[in-house]
C-alpha atoms as a PDB file:
ATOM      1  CA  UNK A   1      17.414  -0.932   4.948  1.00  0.00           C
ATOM      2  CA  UNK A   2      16.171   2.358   3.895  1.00  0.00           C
ATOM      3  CA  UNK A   3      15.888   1.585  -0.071  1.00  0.00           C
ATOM      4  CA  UNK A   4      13.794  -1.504   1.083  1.00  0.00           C
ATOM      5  CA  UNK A   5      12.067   0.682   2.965  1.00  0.00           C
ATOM      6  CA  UNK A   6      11.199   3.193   0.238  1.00  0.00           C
ATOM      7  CA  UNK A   7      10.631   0.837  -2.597  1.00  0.00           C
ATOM      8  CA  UNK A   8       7.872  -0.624  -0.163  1.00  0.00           C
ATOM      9  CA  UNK A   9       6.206   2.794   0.264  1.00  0.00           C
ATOM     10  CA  UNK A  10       6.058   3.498  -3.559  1.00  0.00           C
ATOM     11  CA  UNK A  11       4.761   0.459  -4.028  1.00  0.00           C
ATOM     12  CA  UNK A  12       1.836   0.820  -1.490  1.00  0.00           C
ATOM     13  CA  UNK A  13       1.602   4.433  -2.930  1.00  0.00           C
ATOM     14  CA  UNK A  14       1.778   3.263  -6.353  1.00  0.00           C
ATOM     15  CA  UNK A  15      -1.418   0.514  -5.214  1.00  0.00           C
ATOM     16  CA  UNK A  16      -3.524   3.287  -3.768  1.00  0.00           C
ATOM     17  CA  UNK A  17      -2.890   5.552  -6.782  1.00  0.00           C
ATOM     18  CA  UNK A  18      -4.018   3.391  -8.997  1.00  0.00           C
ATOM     19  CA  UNK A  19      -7.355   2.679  -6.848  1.00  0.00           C
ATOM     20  CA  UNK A  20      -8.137   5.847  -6.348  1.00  0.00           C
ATOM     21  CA  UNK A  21      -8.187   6.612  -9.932  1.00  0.00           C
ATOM     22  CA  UNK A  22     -10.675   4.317 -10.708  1.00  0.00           C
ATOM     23  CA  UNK A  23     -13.792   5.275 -12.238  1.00  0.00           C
ATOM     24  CA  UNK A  24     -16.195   2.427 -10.142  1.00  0.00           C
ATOM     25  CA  UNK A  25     -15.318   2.472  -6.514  1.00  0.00           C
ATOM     26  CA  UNK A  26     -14.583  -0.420  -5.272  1.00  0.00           C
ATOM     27  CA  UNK A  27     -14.377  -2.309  -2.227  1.00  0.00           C
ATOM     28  CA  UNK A  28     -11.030  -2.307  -0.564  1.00  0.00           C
ATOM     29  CA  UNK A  29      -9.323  -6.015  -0.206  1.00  0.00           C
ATOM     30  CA  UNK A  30      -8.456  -7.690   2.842  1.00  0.00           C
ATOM     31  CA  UNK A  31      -4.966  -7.713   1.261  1.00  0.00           C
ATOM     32  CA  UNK A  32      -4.793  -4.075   0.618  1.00  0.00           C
ATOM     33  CA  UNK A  33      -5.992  -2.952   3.526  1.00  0.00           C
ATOM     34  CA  UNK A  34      -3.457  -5.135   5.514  1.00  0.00           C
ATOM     35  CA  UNK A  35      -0.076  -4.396   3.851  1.00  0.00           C
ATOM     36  CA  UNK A  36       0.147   0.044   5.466  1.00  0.00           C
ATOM     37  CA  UNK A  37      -0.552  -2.512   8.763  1.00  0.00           C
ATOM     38  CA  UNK A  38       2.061  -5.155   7.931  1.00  0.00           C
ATOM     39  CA  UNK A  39       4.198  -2.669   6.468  1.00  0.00           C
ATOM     40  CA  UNK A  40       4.050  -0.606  10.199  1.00  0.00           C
ATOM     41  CA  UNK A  41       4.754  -3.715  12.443  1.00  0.00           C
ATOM     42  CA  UNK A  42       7.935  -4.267  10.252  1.00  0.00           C
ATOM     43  CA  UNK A  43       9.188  -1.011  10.326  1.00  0.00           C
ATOM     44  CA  UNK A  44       9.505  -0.335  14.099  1.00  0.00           C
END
């Protein structure tokens, strides 16, 4: 349960990452914003 649970947070780390190092900001996504809330509800 924990490797699930740490490939999951690299890959939400890995997503933000990669927006913040965007040169135009951009609007976050319903689907991006959801998944650190998702994410939470699963883990407890």
């Amino acid at each position: 349960m924990a490797i699930i649970q740490l490939l999951l947070a690299l890959i939400v780390l890995g997503m933000y990452v990669r927006m913040i190092r965007r040169e135009v900001p951009e609007r976050i996504s319903k689907g991006q914003a959801s998944v650190p809330v998702i994410l939470g509800v699963l883990s407890s």
